[in-house]
Protein backbone atom coordinates (compact mmCIF):
# COMPACT_ATOMS: atom_id res chain seq x y z
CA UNK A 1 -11.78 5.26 -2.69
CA UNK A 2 -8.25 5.76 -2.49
CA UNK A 3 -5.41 5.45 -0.02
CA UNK A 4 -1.84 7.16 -0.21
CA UNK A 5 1.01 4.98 -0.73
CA UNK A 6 4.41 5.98 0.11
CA UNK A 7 6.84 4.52 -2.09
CA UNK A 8 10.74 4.84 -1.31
CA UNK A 9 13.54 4.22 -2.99
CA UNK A 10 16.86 2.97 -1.06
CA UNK A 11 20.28 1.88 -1.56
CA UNK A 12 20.44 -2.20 -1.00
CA UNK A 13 23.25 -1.79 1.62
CA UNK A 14 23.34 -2.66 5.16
CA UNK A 15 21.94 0.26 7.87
CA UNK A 16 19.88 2.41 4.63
CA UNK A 17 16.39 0.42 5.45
CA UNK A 18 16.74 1.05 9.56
CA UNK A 19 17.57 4.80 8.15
CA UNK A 20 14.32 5.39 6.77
CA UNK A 21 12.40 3.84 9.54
CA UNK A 22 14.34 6.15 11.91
CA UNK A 23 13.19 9.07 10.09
CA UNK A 24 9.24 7.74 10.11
CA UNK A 25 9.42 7.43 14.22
CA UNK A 26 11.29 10.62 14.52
CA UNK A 27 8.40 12.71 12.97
CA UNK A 28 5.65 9.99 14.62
CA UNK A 29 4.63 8.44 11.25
CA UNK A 30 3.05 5.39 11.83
CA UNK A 31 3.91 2.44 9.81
CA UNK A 32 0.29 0.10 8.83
CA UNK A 33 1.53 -2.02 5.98
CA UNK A 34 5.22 -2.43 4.31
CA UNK A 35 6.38 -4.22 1.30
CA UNK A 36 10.18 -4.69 0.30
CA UNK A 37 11.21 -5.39 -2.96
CA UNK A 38 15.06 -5.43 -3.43
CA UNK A 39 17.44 -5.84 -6.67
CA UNK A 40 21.33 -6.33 -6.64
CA UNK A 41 21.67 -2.09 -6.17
CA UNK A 42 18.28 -0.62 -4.55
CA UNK A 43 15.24 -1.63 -2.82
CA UNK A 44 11.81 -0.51 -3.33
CA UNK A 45 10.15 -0.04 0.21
CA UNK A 46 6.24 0.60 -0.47
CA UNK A 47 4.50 1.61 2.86
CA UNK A 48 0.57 2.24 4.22
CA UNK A 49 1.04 4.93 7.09
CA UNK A 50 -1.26 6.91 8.70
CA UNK A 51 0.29 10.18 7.13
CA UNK A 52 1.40 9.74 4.13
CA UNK A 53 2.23 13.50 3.02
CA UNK A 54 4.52 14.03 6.07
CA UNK A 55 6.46 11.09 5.71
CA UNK A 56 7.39 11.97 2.33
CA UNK A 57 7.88 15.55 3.04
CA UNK A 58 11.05 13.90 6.07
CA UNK A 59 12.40 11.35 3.99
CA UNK A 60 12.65 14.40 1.41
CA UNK A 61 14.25 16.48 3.65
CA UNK A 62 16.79 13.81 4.71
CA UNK A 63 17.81 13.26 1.10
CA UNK A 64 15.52 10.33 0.18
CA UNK A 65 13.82 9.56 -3.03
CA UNK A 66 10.53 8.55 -2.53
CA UNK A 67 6.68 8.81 -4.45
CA UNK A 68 3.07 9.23 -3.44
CA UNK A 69 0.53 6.88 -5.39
CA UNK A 70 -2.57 6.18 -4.73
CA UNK A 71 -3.61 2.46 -3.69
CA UNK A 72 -6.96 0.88 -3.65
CA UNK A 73 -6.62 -0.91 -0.14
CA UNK A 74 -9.38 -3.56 -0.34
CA UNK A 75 -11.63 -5.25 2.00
CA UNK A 76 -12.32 -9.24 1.68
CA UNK A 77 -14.09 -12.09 3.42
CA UNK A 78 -10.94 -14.06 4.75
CA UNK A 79 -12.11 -17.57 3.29
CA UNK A 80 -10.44 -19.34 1.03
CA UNK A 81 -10.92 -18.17 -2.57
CA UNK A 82 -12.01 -14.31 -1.91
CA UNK A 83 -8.99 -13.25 -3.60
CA UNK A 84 -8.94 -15.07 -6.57
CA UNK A 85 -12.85 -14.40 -6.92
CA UNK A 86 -11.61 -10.72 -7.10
CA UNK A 87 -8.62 -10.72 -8.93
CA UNK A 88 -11.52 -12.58 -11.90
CA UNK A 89 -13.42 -9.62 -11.66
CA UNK A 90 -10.82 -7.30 -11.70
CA UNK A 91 -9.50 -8.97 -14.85
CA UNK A 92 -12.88 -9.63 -16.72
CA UNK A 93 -12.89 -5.78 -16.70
CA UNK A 94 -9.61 -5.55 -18.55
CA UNK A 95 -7.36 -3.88 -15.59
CA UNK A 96 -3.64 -4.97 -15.08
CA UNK A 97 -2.81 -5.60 -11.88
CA UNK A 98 0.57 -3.99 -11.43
CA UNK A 99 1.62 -4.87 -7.87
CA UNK A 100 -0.48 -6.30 -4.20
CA UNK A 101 0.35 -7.14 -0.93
CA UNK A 102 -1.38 -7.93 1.87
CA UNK A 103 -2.48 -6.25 5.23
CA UNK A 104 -2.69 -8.27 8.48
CA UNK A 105 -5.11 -6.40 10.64
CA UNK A 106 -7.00 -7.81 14.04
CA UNK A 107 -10.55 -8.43 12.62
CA UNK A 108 -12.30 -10.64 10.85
CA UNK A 109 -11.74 -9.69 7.39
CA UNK A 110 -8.82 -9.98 5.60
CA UNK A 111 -7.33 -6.60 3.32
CA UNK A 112 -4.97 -6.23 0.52
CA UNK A 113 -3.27 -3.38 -1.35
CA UNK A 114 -3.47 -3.09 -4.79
CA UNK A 115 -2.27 -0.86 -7.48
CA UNK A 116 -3.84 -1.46 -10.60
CA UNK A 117 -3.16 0.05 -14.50
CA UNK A 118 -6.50 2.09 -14.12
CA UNK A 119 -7.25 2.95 -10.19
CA UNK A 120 -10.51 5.17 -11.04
CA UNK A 121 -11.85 1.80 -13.14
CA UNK A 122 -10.91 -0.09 -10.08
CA UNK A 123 -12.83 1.70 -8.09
CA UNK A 124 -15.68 1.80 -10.03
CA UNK A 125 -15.79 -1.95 -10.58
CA UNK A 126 -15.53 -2.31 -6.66
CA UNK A 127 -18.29 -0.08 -5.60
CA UNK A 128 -20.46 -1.86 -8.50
CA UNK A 129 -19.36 -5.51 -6.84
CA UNK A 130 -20.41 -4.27 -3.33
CA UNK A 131 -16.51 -4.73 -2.57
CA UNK A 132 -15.30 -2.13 0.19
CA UNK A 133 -11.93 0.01 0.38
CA UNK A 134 -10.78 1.96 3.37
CA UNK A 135 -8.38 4.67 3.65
CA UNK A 136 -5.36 4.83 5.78
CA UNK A 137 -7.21 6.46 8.76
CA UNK A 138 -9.89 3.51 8.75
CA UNK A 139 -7.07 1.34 8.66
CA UNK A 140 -5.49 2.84 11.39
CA UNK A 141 -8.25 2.61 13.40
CA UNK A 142 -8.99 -0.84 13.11
């Protein structure tokens, strides 16, 4: 199962971040997750929210350059070694790992974001490890 990432590309200059949270509230996108990578010239803002299509469809409208991808948000046991017990299977089935990050969520398990080299392979070796995903509207519920 897949959820929608939103993926948006800014300017690394003071104001530009606050500027594309504005525009989220404005049109009542909720923010779940967020993940901020910056270089000298641009930042890379990845973001869980509970509408992904209408976020991108404002940014877009207010001259920002942003993606939709989809993300395998995954459920794990929060104890110590769940994540490196997954990443082995994960990588005993030959998939890249291209970028995570991790959800903090009030319950007891723990949840991470992951985009992989081959999401539908993913997938399949999650449901045939008994390992559970959850979309953004699960996630927003919780």
């Amino acid at each position: 199962m897949f959820a929608k990432q939103l993926t948006v590309f800014i300017e690394n200059r003071t104001g530009r971040l606050a500027e594309v949270l504005g525009v989220l509230r404005e049109n009542n996108v909720n923010i779940l997750s967020l993940s901020l990578a910056d270089t000298t010239e641009f930042g890379l803002l990845r973001l869980i929210v509970d509408n992904a299509a209408a976020g991108k469809e404002k940014l877009t409208e207010k001259g920002f350059s942003s993606l939709l991808s989809d993300v395998s948000i995954i459920k794990i046991p929060h104890k110590v070694g769940s994540l490196q017990e997954l990443l082995k299977i994960i990588d005993k089935n030959g998939v890249n790992i291209e970028y995570m990050y991790g959800l903090s969520v009030k319950c007891d398990d723990a949840f991470i974001v992951l985009k992989a080299s081959d999401g539908k392979k993913v997938d399949e070796i999650l449901t045939a490890n008994g390992v559970g995903t959850i979309t953004c509207e699960e996630l927003a519920q919780i």
